[in-house]
PDB file of N, CA and C in Angstrom:
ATOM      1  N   UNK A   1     -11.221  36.653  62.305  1.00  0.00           N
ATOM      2  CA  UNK A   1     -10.620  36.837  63.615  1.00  0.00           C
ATOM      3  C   UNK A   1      -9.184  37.341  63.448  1.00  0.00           C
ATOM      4  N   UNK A   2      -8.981  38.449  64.253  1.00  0.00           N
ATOM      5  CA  UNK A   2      -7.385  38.889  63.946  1.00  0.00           C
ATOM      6  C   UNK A   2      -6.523  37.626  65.029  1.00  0.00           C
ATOM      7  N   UNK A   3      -5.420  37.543  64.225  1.00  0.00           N
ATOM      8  CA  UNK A   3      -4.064  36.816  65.223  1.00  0.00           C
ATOM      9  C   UNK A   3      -3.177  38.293  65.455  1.00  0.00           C
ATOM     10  N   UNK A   4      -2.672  37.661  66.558  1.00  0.00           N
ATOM     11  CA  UNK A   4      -1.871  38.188  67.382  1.00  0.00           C
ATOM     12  C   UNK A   4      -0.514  37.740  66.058  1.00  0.00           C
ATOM     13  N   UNK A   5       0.619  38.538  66.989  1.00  0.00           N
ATOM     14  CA  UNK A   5       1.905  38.164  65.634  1.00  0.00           C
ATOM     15  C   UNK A   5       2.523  37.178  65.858  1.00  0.00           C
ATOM     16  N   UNK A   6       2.525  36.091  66.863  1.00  0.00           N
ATOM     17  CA  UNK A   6       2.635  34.935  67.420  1.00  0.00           C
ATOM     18  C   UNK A   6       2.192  34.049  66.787  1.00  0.00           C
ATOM     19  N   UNK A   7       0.698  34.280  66.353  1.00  0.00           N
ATOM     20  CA  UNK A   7      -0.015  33.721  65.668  1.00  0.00           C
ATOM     21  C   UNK A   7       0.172  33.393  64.343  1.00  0.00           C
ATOM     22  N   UNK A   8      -0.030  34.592  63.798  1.00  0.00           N
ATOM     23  CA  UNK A   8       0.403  35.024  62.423  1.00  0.00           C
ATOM     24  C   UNK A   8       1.974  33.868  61.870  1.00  0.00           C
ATOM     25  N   UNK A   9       3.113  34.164  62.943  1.00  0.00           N
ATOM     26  CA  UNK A   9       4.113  33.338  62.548  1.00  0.00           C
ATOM     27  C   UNK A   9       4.485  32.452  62.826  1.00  0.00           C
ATOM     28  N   UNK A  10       3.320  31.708  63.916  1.00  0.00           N
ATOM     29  CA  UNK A  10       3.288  29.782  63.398  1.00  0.00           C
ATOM     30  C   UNK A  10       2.441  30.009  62.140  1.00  0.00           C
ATOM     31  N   UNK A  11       1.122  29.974  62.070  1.00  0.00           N
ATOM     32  CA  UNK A  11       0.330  30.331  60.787  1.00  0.00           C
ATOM     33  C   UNK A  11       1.170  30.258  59.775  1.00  0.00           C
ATOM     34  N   UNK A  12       2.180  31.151  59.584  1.00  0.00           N
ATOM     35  CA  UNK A  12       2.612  31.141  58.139  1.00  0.00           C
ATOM     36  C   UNK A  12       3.836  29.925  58.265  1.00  0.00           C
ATOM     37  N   UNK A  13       4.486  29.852  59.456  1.00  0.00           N
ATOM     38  CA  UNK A  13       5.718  28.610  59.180  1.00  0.00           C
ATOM     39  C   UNK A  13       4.967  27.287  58.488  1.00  0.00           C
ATOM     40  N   UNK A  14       3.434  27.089  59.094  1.00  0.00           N
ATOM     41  CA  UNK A  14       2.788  25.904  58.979  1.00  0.00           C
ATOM     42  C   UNK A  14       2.444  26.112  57.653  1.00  0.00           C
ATOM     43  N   UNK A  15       2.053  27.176  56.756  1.00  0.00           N
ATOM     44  CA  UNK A  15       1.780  27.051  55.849  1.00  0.00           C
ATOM     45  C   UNK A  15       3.144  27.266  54.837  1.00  0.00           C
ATOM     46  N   UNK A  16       4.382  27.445  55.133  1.00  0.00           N
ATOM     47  CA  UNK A  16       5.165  27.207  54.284  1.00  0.00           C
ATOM     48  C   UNK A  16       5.923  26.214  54.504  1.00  0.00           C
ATOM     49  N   UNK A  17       5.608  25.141  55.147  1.00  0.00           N
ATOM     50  CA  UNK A  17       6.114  23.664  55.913  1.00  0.00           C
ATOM     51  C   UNK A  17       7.192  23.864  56.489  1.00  0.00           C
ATOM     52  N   UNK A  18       7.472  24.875  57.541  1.00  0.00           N
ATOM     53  CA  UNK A  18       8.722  24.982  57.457  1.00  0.00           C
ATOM     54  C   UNK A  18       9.080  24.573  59.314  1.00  0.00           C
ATOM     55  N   UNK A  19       9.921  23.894  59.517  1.00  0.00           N
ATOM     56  CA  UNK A  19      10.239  23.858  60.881  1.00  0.00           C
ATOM     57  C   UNK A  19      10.473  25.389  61.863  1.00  0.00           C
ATOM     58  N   UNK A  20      10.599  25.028  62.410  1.00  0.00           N
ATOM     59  CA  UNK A  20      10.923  26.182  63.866  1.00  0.00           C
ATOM     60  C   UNK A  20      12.475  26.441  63.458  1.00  0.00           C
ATOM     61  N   UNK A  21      13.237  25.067  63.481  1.00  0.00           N
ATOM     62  CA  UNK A  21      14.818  25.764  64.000  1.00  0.00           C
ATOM     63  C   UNK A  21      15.364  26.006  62.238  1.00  0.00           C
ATOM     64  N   UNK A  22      14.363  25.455  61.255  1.00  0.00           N
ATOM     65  CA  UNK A  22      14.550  26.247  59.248  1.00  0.00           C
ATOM     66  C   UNK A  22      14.149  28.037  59.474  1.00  0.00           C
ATOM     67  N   UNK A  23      13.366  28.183  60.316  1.00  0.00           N
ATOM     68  CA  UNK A  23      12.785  29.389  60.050  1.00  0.00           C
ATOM     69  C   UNK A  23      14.057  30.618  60.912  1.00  0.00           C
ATOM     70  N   UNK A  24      14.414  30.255  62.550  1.00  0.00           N
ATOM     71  CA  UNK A  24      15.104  30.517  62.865  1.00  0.00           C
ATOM     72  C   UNK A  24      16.656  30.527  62.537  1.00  0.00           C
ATOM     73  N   UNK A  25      16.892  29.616  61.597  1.00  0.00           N
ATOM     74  CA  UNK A  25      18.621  29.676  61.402  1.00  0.00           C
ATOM     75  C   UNK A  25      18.237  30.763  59.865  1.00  0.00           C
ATOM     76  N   UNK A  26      17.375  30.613  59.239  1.00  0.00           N
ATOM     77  CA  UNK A  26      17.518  31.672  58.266  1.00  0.00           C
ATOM     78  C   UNK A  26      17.229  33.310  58.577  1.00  0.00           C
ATOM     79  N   UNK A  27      16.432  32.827  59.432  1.00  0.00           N
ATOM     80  CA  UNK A  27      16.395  34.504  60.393  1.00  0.00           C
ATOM     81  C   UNK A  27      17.286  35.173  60.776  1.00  0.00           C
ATOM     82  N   UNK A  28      18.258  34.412  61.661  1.00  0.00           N
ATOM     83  CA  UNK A  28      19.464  34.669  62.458  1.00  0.00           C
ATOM     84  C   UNK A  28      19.035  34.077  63.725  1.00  0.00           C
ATOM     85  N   UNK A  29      18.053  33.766  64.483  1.00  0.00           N
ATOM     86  CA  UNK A  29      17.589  33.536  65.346  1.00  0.00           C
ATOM     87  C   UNK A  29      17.485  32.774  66.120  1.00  0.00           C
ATOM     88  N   UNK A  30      17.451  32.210  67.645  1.00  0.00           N
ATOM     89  CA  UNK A  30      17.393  31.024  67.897  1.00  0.00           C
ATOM     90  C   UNK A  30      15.899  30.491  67.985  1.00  0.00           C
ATOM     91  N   UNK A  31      16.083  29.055  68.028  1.00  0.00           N
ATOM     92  CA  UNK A  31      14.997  28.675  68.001  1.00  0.00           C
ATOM     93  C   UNK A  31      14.539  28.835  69.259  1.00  0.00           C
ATOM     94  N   UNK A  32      14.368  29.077  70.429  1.00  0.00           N
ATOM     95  CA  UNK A  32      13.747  29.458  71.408  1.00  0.00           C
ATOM     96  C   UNK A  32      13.044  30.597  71.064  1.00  0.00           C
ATOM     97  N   UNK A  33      13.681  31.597  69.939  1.00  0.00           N
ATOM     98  CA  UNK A  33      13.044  32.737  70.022  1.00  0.00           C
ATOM     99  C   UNK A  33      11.675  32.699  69.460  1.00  0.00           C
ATOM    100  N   UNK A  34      11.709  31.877  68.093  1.00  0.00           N
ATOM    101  CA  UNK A  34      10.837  31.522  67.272  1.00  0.00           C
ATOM    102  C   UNK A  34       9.664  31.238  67.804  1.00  0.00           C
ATOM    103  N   UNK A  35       9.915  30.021  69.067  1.00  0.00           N
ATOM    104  CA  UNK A  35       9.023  29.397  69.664  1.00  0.00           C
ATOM    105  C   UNK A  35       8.454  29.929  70.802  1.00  0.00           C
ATOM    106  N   UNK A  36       8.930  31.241  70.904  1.00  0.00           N
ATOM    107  CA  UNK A  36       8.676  32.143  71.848  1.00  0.00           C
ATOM    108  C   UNK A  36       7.135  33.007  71.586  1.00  0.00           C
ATOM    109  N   UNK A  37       8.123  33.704  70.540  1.00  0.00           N
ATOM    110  CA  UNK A  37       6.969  34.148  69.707  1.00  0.00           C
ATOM    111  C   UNK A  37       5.565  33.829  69.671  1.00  0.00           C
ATOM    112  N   UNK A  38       5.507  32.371  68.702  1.00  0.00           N
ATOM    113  CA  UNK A  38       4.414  31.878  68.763  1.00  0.00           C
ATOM    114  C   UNK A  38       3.558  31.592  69.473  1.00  0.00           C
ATOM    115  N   UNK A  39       4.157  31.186  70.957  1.00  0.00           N
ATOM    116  CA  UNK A  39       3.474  30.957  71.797  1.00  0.00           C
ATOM    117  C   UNK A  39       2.719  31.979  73.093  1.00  0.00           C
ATOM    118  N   UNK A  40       3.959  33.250  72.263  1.00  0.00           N
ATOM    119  CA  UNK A  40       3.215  34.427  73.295  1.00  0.00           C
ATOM    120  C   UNK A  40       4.116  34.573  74.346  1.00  0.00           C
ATOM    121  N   UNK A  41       5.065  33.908  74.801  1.00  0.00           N
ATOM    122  CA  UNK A  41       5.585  34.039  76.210  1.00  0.00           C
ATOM    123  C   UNK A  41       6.193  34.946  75.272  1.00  0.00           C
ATOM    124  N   UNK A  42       6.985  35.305  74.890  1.00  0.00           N
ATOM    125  CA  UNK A  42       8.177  36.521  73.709  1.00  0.00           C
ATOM    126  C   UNK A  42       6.921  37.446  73.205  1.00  0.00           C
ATOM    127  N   UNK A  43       6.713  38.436  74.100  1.00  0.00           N
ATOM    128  CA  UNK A  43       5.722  39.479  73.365  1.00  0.00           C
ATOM    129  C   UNK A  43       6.327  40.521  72.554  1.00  0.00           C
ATOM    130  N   UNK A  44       7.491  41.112  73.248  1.00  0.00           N
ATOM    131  CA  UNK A  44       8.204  42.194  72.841  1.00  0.00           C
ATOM    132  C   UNK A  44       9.200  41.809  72.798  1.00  0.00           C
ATOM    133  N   UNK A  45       9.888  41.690  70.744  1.00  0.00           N
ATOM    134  CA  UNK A  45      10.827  41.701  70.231  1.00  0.00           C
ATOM    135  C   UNK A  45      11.582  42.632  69.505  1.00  0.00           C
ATOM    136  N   UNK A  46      12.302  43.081  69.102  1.00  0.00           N
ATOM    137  CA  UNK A  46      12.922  44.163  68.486  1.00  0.00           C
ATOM    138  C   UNK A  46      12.210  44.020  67.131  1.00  0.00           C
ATOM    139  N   UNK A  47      12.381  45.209  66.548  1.00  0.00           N
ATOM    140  CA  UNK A  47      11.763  45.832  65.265  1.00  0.00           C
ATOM    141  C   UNK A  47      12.975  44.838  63.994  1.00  0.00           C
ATOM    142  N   UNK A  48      13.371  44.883  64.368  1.00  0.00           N
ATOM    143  CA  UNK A  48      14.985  44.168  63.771  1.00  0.00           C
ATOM    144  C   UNK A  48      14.697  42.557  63.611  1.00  0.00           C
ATOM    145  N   UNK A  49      14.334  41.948  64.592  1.00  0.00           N
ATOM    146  CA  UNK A  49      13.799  39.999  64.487  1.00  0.00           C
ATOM    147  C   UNK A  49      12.636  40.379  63.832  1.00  0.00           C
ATOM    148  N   UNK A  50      11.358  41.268  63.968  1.00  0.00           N
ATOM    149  CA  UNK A  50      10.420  40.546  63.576  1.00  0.00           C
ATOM    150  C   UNK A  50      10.385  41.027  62.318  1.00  0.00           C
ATOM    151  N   UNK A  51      11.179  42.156  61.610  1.00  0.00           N
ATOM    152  CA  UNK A  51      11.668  42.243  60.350  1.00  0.00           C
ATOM    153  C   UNK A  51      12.123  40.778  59.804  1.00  0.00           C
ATOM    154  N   UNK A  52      12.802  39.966  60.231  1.00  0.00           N
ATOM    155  CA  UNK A  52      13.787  39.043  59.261  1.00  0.00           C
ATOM    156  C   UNK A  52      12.457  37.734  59.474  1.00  0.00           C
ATOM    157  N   UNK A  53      12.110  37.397  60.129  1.00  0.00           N
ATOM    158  CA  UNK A  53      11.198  36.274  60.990  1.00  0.00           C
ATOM    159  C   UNK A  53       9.716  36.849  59.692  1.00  0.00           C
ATOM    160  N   UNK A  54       9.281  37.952  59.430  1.00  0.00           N
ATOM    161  CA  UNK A  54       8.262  38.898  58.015  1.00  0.00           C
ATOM    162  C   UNK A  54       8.883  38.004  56.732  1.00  0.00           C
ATOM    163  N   UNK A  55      10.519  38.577  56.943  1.00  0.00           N
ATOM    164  CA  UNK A  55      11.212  38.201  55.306  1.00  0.00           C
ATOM    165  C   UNK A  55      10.724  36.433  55.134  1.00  0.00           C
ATOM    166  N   UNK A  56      11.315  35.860  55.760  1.00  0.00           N
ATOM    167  CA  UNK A  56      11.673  34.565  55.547  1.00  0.00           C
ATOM    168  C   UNK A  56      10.107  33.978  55.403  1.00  0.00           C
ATOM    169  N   UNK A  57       9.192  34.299  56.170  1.00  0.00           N
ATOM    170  CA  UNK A  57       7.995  33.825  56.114  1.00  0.00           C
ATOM    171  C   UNK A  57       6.910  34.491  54.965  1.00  0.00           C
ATOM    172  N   UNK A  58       7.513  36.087  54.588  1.00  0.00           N
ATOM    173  CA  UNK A  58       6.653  35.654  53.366  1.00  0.00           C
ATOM    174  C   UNK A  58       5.302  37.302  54.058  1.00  0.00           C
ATOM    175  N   UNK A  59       5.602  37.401  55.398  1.00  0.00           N
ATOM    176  CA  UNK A  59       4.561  38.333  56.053  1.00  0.00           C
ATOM    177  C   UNK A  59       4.883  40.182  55.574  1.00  0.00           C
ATOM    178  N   UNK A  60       4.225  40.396  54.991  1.00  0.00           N
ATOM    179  CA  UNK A  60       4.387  42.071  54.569  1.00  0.00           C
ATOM    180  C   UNK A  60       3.892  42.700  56.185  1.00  0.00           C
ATOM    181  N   UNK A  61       4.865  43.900  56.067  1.00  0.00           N
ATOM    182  CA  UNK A  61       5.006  44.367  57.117  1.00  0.00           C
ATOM    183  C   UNK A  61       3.903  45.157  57.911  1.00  0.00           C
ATOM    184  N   UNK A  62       2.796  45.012  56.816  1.00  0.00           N
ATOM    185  CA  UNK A  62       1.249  45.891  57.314  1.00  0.00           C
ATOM    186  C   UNK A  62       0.740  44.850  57.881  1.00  0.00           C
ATOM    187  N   UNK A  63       0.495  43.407  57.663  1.00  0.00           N
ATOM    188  CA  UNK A  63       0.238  42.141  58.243  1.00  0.00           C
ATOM    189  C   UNK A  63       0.722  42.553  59.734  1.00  0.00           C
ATOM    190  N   UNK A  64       2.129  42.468  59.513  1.00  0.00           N
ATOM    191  CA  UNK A  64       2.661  42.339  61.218  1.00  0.00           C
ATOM    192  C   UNK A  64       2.432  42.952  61.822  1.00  0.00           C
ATOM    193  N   UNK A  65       2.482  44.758  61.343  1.00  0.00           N
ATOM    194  CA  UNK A  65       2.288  46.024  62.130  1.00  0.00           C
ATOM    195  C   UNK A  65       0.723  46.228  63.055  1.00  0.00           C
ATOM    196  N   UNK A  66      -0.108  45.244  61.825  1.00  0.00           N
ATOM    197  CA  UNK A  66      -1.863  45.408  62.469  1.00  0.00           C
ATOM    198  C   UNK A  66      -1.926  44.176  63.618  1.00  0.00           C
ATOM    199  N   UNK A  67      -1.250  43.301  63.276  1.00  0.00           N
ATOM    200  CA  UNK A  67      -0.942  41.927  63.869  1.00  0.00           C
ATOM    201  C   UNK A  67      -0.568  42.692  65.754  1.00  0.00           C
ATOM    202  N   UNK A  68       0.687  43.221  65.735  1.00  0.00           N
ATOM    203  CA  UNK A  68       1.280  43.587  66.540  1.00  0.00           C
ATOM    204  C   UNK A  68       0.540  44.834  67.727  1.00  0.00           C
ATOM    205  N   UNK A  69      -0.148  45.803  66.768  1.00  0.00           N
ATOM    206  CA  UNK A  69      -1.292  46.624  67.404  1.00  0.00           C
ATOM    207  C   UNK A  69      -2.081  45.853  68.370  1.00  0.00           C
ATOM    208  N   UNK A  70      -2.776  45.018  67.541  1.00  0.00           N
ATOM    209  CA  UNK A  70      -4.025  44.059  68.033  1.00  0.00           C
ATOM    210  C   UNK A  70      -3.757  44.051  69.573  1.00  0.00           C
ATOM    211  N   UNK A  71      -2.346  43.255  68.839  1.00  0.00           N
ATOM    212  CA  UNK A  71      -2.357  42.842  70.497  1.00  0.00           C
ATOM    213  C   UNK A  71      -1.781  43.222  71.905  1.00  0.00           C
ATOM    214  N   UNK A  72      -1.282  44.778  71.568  1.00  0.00           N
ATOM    215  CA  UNK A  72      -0.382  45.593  72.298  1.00  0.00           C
ATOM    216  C   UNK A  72      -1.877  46.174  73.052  1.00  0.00           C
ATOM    217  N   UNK A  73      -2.833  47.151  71.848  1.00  0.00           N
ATOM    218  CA  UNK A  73      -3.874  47.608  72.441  1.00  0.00           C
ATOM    219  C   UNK A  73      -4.817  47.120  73.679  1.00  0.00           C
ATOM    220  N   UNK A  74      -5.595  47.871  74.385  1.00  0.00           N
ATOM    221  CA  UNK A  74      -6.068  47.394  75.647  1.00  0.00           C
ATOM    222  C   UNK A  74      -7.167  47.136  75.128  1.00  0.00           C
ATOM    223  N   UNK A  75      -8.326  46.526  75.549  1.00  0.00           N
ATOM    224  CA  UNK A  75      -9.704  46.620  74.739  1.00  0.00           C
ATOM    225  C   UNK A  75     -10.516  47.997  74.913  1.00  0.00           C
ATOM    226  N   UNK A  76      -9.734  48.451  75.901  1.00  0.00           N
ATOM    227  CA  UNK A  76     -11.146  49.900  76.329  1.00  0.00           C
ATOM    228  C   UNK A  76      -9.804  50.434  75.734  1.00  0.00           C
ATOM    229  N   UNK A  77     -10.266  51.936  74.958  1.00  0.00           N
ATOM    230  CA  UNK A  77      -8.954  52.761  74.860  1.00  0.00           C
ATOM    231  C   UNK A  77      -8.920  53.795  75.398  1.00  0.00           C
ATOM    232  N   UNK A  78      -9.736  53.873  76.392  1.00  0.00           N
ATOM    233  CA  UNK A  78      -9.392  54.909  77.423  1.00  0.00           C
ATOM    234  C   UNK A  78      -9.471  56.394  77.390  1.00  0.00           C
ATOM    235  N   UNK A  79      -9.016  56.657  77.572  1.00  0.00           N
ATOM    236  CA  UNK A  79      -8.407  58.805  77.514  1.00  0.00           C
ATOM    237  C   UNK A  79      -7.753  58.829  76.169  1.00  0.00           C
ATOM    238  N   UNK A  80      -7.581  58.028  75.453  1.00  0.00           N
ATOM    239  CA  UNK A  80      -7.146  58.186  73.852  1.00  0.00           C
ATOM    240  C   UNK A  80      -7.843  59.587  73.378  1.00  0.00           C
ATOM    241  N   UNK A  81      -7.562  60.101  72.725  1.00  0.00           N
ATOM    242  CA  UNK A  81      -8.585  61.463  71.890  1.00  0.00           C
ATOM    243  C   UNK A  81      -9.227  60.627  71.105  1.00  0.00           C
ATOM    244  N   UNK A  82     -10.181  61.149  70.544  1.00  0.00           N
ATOM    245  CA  UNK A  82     -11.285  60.366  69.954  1.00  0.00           C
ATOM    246  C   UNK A  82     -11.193  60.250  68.228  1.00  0.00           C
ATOM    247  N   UNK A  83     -10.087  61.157  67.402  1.00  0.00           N
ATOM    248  CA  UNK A  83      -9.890  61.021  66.556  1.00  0.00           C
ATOM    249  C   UNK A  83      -8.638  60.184  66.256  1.00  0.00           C
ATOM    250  N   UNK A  84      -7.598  59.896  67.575  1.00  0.00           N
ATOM    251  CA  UNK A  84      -7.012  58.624  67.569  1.00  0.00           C
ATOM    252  C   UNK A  84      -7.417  57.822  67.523  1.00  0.00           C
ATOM    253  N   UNK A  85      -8.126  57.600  68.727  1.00  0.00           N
ATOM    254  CA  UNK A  85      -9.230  55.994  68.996  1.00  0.00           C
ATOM    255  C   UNK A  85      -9.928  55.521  67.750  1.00  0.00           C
ATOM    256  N   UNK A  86     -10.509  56.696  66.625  1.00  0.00           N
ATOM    257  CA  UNK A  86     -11.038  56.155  65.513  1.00  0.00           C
ATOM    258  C   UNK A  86     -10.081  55.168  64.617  1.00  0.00           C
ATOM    259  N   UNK A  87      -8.721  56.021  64.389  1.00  0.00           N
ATOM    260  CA  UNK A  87      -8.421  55.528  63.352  1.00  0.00           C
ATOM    261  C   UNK A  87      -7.548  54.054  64.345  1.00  0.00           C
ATOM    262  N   UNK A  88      -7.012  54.233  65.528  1.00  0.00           N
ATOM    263  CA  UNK A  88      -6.433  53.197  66.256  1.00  0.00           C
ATOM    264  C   UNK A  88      -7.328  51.885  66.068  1.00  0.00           C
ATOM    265  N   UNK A  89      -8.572  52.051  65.821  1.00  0.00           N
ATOM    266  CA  UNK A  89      -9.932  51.075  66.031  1.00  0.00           C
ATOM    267  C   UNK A  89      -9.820  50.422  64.584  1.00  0.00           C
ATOM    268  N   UNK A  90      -9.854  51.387  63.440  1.00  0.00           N
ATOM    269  CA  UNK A  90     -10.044  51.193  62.225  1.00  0.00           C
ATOM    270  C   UNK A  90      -9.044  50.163  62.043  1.00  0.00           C
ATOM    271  N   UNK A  91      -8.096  50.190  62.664  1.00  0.00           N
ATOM    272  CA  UNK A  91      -6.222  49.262  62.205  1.00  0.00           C
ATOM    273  C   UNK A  91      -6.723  47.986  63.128  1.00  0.00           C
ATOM    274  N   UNK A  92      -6.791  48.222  64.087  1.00  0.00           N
ATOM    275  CA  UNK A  92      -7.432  46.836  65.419  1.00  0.00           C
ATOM    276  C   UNK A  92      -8.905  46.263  64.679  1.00  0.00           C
ATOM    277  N   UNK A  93      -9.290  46.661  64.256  1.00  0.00           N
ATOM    278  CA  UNK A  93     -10.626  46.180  63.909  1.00  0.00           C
ATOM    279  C   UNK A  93     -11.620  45.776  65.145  1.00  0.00           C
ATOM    280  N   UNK A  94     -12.914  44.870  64.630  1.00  0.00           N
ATOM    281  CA  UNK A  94     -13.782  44.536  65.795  1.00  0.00           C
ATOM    282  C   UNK A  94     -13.541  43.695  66.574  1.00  0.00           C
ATOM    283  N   UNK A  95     -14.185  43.897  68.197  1.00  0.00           N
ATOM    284  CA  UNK A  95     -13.222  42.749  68.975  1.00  0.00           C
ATOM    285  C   UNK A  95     -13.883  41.550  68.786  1.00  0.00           C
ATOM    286  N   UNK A  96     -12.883  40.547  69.319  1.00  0.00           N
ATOM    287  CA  UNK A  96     -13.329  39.200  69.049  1.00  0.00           C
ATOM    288  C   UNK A  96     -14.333  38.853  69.772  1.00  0.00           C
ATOM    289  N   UNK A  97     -15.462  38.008  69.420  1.00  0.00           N
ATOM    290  CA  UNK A  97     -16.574  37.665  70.208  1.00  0.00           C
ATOM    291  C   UNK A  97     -16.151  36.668  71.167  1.00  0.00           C
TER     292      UNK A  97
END
């Protein structure tokens, strides 16, 4: 199942034991933001946080970038050209059941 990048970065805080406001003060970040994130209300963050929020956690940036697609994309893709939609599909993968 793909995560969303919300996902992805509780996922990895939990797996590197790390608190919310450890992950955020090494980020630069506040902890609202952190917890933003994760929870989805913070969809759209700058290219710049979810760079440092990648570093500290350990997430390579193809993780986040497919992470971040997932969940930007609509499920139908519409009027896309069809040799976009392929490879757009190929990065999103299959939808969730």
């Amino acid at each position: 199942m793909k995560m969303t990048f919300g996902e992805m970065i509780h996922a990895a805080r939990k797996r590197e034991g790390m608190k919310a406001h450890e992950v955020a003060r090494q980020a630069g970040v506040s902890e609202f933001t952190v917890y933003g994130i994760e929870s989805g209300k913070v969809r759209a963050t700058s290219f710049y946080i979810a760079l440092r929020l990648c570093a500290v956690l350990g997430i390579s940036l193809d993780e986040a970038a497919a992470a971040t697609l997932y969940e930007l994309l609509p499920p139908n893709l519409g009027d896309i050209p069809e040799p976009v939609k392929r490879r757009l599909l190929a990065l999103k993968g299959p939808p969730s059941a």
